[in-house]
PDB file of N, CA and C in Angstrom:
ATOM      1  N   UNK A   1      -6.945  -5.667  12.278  1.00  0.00           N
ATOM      2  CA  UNK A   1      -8.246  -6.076  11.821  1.00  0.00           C
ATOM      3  C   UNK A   1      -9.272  -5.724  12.885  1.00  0.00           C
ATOM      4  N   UNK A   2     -10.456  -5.130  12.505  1.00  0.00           N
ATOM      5  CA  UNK A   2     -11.397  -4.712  13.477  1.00  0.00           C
ATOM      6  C   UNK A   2     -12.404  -5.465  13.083  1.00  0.00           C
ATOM      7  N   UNK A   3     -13.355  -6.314  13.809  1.00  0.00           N
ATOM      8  CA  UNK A   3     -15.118  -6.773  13.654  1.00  0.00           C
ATOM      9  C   UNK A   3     -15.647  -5.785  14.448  1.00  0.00           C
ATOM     10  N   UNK A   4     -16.578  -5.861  13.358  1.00  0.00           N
ATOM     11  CA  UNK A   4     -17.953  -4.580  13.720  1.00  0.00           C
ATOM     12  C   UNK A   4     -18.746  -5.305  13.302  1.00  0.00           C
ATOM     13  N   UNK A   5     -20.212  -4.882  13.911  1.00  0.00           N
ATOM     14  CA  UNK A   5     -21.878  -5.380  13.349  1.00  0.00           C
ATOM     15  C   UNK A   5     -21.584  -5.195  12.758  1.00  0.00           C
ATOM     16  N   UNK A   6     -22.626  -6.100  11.699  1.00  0.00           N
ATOM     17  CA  UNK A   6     -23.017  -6.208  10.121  1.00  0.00           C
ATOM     18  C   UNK A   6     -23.126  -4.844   9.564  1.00  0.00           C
ATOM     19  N   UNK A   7     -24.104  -3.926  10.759  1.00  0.00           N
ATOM     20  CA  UNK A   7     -24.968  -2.723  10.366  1.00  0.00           C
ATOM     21  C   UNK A   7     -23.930  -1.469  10.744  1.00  0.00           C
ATOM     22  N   UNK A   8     -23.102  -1.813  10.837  1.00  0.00           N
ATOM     23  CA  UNK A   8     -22.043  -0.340  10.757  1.00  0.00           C
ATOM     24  C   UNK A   8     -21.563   0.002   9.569  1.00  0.00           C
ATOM     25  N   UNK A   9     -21.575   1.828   9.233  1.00  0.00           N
ATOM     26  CA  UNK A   9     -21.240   1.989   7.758  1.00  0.00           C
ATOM     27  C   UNK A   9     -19.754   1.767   7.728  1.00  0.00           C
ATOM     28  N   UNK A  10     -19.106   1.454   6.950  1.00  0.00           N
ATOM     29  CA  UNK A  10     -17.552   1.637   6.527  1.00  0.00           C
ATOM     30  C   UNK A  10     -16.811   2.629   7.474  1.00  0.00           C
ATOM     31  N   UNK A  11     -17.280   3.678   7.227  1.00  0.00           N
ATOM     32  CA  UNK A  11     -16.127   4.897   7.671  1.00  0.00           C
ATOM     33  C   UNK A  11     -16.573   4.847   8.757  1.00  0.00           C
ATOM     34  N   UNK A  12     -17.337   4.610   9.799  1.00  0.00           N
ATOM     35  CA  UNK A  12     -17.613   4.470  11.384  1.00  0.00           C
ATOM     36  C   UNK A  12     -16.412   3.602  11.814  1.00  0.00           C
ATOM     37  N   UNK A  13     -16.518   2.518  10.965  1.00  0.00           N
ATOM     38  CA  UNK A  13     -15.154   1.459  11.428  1.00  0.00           C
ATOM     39  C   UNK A  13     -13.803   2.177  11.172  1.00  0.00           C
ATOM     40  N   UNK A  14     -13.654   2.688  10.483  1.00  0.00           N
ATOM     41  CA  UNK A  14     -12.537   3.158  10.042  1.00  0.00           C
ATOM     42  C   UNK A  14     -12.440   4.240  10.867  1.00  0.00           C
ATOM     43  N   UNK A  15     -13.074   4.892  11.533  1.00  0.00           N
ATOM     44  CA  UNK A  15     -12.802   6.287  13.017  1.00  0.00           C
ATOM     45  C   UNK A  15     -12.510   5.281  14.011  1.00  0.00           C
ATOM     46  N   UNK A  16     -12.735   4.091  14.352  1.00  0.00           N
ATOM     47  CA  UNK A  16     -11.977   3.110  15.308  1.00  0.00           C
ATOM     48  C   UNK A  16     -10.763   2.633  15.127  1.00  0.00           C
ATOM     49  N   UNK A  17     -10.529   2.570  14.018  1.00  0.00           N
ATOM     50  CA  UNK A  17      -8.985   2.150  13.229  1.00  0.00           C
ATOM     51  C   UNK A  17      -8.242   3.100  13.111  1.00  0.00           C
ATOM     52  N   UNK A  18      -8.352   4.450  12.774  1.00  0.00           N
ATOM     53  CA  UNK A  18      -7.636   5.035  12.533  1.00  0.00           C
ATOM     54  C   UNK A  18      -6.249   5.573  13.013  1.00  0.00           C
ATOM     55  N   UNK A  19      -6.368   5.610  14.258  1.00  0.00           N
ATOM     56  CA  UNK A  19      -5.074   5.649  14.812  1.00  0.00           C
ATOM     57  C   UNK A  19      -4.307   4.310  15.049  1.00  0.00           C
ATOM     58  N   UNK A  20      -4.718   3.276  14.509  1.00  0.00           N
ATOM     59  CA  UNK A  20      -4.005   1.898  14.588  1.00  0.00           C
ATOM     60  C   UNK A  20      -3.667   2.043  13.799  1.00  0.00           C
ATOM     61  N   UNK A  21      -3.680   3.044  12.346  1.00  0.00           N
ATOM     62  CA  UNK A  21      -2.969   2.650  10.761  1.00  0.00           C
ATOM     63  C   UNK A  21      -1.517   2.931  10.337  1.00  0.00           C
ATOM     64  N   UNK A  22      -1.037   2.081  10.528  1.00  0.00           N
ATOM     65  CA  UNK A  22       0.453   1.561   9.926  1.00  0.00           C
ATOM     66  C   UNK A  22       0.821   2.998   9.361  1.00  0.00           C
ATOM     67  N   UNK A  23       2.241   2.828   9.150  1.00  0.00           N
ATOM     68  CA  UNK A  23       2.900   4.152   7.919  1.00  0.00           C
ATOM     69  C   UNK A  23       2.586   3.938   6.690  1.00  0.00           C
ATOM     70  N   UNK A  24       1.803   3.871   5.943  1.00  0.00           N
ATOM     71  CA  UNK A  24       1.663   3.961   4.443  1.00  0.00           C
ATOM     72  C   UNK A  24       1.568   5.488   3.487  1.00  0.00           C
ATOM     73  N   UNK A  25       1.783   5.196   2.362  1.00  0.00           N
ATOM     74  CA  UNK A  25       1.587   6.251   1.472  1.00  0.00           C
ATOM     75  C   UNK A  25       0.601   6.387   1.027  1.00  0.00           C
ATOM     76  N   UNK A  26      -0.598   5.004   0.821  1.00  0.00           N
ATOM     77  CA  UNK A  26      -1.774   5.672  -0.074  1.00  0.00           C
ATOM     78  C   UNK A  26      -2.383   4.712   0.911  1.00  0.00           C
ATOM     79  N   UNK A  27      -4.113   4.786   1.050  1.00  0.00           N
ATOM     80  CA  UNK A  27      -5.161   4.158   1.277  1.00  0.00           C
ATOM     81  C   UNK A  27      -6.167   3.673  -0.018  1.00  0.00           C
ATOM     82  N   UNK A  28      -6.335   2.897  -0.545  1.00  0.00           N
ATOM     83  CA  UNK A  28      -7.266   2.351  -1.151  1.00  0.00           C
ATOM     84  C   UNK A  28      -8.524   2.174  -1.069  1.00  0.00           C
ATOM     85  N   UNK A  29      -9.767   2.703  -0.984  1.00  0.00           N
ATOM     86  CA  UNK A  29     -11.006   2.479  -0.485  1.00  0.00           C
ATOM     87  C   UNK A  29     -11.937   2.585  -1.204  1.00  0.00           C
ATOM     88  N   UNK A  30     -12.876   1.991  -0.884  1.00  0.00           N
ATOM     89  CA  UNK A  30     -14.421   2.017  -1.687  1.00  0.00           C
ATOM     90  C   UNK A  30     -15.331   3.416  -1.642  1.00  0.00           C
ATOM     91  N   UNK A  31     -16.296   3.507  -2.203  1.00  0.00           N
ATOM     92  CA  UNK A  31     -17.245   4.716  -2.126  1.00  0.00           C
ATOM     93  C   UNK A  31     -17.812   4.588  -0.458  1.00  0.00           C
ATOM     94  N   UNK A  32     -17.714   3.586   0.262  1.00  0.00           N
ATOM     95  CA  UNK A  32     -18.344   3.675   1.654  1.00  0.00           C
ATOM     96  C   UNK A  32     -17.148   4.838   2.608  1.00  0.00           C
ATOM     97  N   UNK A  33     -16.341   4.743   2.144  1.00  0.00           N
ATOM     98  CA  UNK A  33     -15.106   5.539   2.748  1.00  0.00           C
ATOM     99  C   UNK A  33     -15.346   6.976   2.555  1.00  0.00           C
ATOM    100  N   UNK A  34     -15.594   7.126   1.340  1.00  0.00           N
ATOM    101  CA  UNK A  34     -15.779   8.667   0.776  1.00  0.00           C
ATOM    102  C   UNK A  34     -16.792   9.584   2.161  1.00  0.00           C
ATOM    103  N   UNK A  35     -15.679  10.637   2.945  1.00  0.00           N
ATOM    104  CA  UNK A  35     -16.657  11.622   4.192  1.00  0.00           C
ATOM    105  C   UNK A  35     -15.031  12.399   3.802  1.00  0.00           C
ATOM    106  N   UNK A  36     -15.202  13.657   4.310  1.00  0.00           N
ATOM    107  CA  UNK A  36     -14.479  14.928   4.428  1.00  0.00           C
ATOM    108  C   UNK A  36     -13.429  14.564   5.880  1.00  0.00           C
ATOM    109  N   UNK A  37     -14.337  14.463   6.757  1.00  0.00           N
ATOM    110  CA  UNK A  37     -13.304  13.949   8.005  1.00  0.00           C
ATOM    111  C   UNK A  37     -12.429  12.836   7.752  1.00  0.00           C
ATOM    112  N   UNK A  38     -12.672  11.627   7.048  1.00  0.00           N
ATOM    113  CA  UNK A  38     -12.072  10.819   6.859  1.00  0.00           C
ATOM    114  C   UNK A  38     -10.618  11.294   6.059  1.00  0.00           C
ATOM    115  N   UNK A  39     -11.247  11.823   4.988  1.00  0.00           N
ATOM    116  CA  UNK A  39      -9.802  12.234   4.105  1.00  0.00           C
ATOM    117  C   UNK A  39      -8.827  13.249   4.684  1.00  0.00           C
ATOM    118  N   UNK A  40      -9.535  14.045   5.659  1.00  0.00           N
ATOM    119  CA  UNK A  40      -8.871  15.163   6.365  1.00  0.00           C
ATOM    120  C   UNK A  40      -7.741  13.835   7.400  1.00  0.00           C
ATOM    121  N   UNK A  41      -8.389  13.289   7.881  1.00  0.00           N
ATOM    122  CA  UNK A  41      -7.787  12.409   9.054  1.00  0.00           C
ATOM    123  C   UNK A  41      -6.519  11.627   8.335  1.00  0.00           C
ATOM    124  N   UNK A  42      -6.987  11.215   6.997  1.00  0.00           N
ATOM    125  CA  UNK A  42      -5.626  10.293   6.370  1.00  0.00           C
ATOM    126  C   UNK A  42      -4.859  11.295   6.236  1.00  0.00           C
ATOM    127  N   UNK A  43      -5.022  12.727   5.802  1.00  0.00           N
ATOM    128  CA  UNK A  43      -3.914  13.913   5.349  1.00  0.00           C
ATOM    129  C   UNK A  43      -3.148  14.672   6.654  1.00  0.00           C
ATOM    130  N   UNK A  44      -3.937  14.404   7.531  1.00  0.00           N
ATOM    131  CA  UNK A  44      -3.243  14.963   9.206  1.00  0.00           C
ATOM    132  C   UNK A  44      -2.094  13.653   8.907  1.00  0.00           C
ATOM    133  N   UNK A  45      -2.274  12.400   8.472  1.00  0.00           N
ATOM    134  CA  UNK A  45      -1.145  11.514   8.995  1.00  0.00           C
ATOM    135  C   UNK A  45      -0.362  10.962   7.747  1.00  0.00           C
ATOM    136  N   UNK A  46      -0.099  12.603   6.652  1.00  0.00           N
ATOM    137  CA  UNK A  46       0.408  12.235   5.360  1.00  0.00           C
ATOM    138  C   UNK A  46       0.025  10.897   4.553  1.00  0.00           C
ATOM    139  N   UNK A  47      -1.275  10.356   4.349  1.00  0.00           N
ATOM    140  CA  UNK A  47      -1.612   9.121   3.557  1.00  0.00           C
ATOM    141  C   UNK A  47      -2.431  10.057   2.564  1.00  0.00           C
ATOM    142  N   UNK A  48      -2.171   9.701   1.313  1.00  0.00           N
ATOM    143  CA  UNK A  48      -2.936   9.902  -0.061  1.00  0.00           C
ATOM    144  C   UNK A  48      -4.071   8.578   0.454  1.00  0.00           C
ATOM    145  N   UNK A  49      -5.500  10.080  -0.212  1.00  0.00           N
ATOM    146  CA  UNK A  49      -6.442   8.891  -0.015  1.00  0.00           C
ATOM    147  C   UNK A  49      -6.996   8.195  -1.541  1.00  0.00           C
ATOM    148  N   UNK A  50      -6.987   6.747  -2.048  1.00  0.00           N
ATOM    149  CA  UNK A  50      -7.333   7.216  -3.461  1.00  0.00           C
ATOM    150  C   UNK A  50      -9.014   6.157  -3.087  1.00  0.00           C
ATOM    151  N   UNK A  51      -9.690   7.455  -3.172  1.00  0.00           N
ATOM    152  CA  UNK A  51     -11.324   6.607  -2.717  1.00  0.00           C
ATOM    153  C   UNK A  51     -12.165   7.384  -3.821  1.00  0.00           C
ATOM    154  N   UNK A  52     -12.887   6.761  -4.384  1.00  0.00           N
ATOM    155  CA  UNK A  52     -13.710   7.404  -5.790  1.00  0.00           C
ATOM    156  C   UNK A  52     -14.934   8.385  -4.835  1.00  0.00           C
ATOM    157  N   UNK A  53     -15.484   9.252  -5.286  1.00  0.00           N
ATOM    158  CA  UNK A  53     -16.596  10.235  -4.758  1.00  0.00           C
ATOM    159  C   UNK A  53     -17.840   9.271  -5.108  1.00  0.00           C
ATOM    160  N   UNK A  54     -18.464   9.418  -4.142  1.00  0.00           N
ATOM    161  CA  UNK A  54     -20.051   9.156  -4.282  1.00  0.00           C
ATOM    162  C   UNK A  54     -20.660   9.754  -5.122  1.00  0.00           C
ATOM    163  N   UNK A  55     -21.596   9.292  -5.779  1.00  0.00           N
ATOM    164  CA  UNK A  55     -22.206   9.889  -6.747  1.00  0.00           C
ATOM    165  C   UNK A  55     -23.123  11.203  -6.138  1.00  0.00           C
ATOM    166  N   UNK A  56     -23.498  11.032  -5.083  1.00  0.00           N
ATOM    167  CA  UNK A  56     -24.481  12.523  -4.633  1.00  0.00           C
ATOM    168  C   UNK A  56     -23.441  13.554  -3.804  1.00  0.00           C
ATOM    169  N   UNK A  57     -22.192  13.008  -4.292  1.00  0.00           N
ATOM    170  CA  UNK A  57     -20.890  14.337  -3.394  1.00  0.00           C
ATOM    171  C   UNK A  57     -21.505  15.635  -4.488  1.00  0.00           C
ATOM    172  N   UNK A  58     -21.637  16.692  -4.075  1.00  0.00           N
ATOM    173  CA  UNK A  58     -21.791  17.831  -5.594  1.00  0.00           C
ATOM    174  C   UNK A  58     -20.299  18.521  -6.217  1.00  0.00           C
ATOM    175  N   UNK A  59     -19.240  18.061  -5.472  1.00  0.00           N
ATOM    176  CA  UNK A  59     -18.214  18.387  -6.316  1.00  0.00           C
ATOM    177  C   UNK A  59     -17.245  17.348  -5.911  1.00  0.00           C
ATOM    178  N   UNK A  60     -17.153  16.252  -7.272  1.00  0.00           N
ATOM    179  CA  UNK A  60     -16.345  15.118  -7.331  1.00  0.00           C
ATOM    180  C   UNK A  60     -15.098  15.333  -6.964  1.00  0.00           C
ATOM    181  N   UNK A  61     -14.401  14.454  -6.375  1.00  0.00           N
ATOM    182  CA  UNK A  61     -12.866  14.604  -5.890  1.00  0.00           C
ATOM    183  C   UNK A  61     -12.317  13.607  -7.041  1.00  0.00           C
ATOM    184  N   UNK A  62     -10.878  13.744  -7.711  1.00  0.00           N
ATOM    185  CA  UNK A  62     -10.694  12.959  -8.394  1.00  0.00           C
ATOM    186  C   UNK A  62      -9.774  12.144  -7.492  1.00  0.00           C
ATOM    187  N   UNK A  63      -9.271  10.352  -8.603  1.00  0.00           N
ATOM    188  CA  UNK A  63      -8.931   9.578  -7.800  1.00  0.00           C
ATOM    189  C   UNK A  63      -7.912   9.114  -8.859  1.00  0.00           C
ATOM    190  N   UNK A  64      -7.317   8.170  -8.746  1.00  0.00           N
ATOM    191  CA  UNK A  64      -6.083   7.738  -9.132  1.00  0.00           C
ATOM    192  C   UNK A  64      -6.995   6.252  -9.188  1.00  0.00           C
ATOM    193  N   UNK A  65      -7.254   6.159 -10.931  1.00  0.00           N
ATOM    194  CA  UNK A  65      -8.462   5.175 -11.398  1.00  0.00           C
ATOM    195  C   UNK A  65      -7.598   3.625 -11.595  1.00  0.00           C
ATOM    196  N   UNK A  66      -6.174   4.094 -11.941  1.00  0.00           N
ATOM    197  CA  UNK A  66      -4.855   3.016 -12.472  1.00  0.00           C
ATOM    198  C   UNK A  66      -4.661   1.995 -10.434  1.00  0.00           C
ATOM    199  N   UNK A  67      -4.682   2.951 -10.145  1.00  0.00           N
ATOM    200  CA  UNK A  67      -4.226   2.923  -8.534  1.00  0.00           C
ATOM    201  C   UNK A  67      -5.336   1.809  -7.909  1.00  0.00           C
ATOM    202  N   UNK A  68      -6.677   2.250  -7.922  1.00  0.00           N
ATOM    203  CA  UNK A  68      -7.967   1.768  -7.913  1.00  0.00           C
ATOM    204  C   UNK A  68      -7.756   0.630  -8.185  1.00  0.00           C
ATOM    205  N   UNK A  69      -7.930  -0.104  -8.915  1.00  0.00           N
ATOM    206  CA  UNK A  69      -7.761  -1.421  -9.478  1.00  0.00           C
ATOM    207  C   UNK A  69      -6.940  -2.070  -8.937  1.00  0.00           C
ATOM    208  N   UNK A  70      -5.960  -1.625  -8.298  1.00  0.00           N
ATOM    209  CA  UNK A  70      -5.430  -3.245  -7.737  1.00  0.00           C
ATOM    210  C   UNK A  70      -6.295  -3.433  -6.405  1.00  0.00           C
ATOM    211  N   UNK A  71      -7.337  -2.639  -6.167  1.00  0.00           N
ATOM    212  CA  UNK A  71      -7.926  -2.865  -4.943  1.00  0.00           C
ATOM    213  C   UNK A  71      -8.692  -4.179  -5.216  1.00  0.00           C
ATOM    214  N   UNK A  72      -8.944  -4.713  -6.088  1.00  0.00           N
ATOM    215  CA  UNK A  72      -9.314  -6.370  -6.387  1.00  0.00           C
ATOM    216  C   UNK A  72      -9.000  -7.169  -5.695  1.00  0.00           C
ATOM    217  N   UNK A  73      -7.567  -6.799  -5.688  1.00  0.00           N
ATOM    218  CA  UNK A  73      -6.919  -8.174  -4.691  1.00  0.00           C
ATOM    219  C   UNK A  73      -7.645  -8.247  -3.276  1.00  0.00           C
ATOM    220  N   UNK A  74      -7.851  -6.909  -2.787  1.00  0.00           N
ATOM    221  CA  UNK A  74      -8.645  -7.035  -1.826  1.00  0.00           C
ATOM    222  C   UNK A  74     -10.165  -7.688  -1.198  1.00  0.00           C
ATOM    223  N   UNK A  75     -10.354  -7.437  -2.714  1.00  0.00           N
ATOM    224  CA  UNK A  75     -11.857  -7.917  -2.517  1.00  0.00           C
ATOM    225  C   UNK A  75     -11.548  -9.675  -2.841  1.00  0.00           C
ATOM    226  N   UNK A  76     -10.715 -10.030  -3.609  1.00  0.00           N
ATOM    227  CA  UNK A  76     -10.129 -11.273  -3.670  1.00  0.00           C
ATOM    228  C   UNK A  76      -9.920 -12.094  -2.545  1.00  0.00           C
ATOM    229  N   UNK A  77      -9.296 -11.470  -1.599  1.00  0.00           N
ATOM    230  CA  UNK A  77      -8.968 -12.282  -0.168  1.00  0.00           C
ATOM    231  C   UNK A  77     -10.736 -11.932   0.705  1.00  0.00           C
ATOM    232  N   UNK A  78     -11.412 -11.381   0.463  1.00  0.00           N
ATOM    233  CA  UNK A  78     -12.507 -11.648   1.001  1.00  0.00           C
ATOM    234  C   UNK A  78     -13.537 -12.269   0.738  1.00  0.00           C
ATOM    235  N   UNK A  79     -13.541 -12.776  -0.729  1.00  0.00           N
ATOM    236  CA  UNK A  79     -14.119 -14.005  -1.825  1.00  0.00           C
ATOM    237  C   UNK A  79     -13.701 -15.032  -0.760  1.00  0.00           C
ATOM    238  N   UNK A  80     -12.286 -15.304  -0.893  1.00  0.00           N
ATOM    239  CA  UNK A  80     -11.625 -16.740  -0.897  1.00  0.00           C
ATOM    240  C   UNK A  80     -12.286 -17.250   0.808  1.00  0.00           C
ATOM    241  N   UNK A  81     -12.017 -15.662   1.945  1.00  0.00           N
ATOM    242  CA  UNK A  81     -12.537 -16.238   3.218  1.00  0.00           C
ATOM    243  C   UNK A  81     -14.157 -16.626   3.430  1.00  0.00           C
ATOM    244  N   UNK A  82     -14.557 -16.123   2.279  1.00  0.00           N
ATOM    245  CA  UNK A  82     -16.323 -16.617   2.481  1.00  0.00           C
ATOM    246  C   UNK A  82     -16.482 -17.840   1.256  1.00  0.00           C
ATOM    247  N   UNK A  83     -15.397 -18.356   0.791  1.00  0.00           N
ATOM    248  CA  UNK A  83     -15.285 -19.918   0.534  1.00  0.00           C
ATOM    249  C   UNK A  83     -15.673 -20.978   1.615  1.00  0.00           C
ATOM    250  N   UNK A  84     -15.350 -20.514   2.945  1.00  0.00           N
ATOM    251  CA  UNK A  84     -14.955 -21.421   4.198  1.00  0.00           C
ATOM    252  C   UNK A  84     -17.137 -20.878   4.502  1.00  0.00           C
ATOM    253  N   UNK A  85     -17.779 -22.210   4.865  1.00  0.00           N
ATOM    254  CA  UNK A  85     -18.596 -22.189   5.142  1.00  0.00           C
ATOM    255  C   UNK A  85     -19.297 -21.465   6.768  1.00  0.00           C
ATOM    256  N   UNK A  86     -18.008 -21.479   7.409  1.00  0.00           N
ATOM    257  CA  UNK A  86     -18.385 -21.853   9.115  1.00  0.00           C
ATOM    258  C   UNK A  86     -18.368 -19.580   8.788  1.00  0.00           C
ATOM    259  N   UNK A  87     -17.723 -19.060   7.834  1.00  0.00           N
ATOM    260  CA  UNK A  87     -17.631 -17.935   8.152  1.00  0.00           C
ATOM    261  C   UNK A  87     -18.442 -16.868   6.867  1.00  0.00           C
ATOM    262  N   UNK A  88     -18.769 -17.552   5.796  1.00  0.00           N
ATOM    263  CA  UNK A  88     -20.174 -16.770   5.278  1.00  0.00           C
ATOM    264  C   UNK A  88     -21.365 -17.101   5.808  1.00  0.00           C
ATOM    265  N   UNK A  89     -21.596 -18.131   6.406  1.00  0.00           N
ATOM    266  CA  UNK A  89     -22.943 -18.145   7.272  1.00  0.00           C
ATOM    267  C   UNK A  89     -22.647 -17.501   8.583  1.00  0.00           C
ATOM    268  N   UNK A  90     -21.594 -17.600   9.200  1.00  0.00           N
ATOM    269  CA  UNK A  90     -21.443 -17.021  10.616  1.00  0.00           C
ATOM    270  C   UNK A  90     -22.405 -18.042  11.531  1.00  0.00           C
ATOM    271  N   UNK A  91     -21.158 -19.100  12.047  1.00  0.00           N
ATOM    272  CA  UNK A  91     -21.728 -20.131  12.747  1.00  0.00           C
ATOM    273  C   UNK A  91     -21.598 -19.305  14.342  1.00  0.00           C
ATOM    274  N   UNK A  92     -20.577 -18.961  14.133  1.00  0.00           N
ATOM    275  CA  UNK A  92     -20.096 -18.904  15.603  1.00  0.00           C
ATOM    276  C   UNK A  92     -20.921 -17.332  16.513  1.00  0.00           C
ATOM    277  N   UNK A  93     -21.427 -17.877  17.560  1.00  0.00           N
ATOM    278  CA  UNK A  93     -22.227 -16.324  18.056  1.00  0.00           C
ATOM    279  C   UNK A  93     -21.262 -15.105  18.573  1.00  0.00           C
ATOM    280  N   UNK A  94     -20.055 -15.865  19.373  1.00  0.00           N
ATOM    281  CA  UNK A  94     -19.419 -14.707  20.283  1.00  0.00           C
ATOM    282  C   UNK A  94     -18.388 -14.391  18.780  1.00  0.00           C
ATOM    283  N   UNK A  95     -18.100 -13.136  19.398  1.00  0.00           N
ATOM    284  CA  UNK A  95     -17.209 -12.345  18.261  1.00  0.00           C
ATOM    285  C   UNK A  95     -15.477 -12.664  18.035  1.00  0.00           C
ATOM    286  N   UNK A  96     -15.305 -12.973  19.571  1.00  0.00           N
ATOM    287  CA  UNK A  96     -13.605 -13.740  19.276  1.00  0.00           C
ATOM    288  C   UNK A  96     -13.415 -14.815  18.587  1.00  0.00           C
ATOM    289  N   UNK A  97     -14.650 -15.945  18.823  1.00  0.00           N
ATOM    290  CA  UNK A  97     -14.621 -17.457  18.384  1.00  0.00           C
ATOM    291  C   UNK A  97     -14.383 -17.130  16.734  1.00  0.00           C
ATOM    292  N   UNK A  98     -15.155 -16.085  15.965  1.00  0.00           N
ATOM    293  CA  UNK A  98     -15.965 -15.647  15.063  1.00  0.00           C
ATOM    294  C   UNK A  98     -14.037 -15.266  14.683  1.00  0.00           C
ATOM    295  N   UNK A  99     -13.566 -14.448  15.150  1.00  0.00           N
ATOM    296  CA  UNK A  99     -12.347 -13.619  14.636  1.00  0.00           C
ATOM    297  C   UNK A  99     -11.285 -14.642  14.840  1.00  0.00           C
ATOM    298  N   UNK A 100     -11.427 -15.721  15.534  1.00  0.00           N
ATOM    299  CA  UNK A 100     -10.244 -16.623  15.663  1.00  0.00           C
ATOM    300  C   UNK A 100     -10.614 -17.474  14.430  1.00  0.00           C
ATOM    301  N   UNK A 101     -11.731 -17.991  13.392  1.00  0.00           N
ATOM    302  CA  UNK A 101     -11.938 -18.819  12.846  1.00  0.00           C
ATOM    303  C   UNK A 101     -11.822 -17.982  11.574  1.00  0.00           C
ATOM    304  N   UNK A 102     -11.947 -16.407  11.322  1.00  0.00           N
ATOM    305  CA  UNK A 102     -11.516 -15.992  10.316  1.00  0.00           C
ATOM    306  C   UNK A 102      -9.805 -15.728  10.223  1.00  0.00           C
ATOM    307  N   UNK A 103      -9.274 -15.724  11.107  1.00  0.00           N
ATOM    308  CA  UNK A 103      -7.288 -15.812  11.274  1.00  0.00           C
ATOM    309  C   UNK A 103      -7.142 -16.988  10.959  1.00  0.00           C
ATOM    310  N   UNK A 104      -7.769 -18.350  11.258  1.00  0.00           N
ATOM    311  CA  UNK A 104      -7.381 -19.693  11.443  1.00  0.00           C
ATOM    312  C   UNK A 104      -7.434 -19.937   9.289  1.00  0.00           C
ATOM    313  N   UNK A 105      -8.707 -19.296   8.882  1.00  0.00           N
ATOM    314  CA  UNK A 105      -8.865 -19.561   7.712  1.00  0.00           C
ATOM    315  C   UNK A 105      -7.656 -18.357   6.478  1.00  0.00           C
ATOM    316  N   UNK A 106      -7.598 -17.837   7.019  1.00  0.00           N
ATOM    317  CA  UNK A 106      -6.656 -16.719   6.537  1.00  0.00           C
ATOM    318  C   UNK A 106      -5.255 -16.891   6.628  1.00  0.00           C
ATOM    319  N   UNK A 107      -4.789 -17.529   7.465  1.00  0.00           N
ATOM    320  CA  UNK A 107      -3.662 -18.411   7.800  1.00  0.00           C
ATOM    321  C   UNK A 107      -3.381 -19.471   6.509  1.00  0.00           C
ATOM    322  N   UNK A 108      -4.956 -20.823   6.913  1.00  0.00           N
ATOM    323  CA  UNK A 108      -4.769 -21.591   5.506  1.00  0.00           C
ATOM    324  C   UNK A 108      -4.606 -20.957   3.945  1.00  0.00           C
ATOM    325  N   UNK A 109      -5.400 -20.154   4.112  1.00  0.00           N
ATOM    326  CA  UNK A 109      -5.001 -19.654   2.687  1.00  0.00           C
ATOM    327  C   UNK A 109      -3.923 -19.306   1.956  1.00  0.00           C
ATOM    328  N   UNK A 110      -3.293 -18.158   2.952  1.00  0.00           N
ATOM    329  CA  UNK A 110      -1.874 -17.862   2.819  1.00  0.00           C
ATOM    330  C   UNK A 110      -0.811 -19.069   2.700  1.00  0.00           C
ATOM    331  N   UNK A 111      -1.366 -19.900   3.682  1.00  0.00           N
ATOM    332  CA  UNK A 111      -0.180 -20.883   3.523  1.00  0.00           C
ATOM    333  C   UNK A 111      -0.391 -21.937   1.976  1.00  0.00           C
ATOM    334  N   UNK A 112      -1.961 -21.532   1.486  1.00  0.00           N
ATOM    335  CA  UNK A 112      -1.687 -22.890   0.264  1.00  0.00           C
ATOM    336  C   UNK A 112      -1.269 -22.129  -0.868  1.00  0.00           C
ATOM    337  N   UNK A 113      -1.502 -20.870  -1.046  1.00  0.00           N
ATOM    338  CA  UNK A 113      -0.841 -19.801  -1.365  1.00  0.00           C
ATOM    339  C   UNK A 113       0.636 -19.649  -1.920  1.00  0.00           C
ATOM    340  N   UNK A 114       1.188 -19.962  -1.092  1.00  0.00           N
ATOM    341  CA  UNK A 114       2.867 -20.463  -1.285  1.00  0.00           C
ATOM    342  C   UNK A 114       3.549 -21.213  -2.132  1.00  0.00           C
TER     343      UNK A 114
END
């Protein structure tokens, strides 16, 4: 898990991550993901990327639309952590306090989860 400013685009974070990414077969991502380097970078490390094209790309890449959709769940676990008040307002100033109280809440979840 990486925290970045508010004001960083998607795929900036994701050139910090990238060599931290696990063995997987596919990546799942939003239109903020969609750059040429990016998809080049998942295919240097054999990952299918399935990320829909931006609407101003001039030649659409297709995507795996069935595949797409379970990316919900994702956005699901980021609903449930901005349930917890202390972390959609962002009480906390320093960035560890901030990343220990989103693990602490991510933890509960998982565990009521069960």
């Amino acid at each position: 898990m990486l925290l970045s400013e508010g004001q960083m685009s998607d795929f900036k974070g994701a050139a910090l991550m990238i060599d931290a990414f696990p063995k997987a077969k596919t990546l799942l991502g939003d239109k903020g993901y969609d750059a040429d380097w990016f998809r080049d970078a998942l295919a240097d490390r054999k990952i299918a990327a399935c990320i829909p094209s931006k609407a101003n790309r001039k030649v659409q890449i297709p995507h795996d639309t069935i595949l797409y959709r379970r990316r919900h769940k994702i956005e699901n676990m980021f609903g449930r952590l901005k349930d917890w008040r202390r972390i959609h307002t962002r009480y906390d100033r320093c960035a560890h306090t901030f990343m220990s109280a989103i693990c602490i809440a991510a933890t509960f979840i998982f565990w009521l989860n069960q």
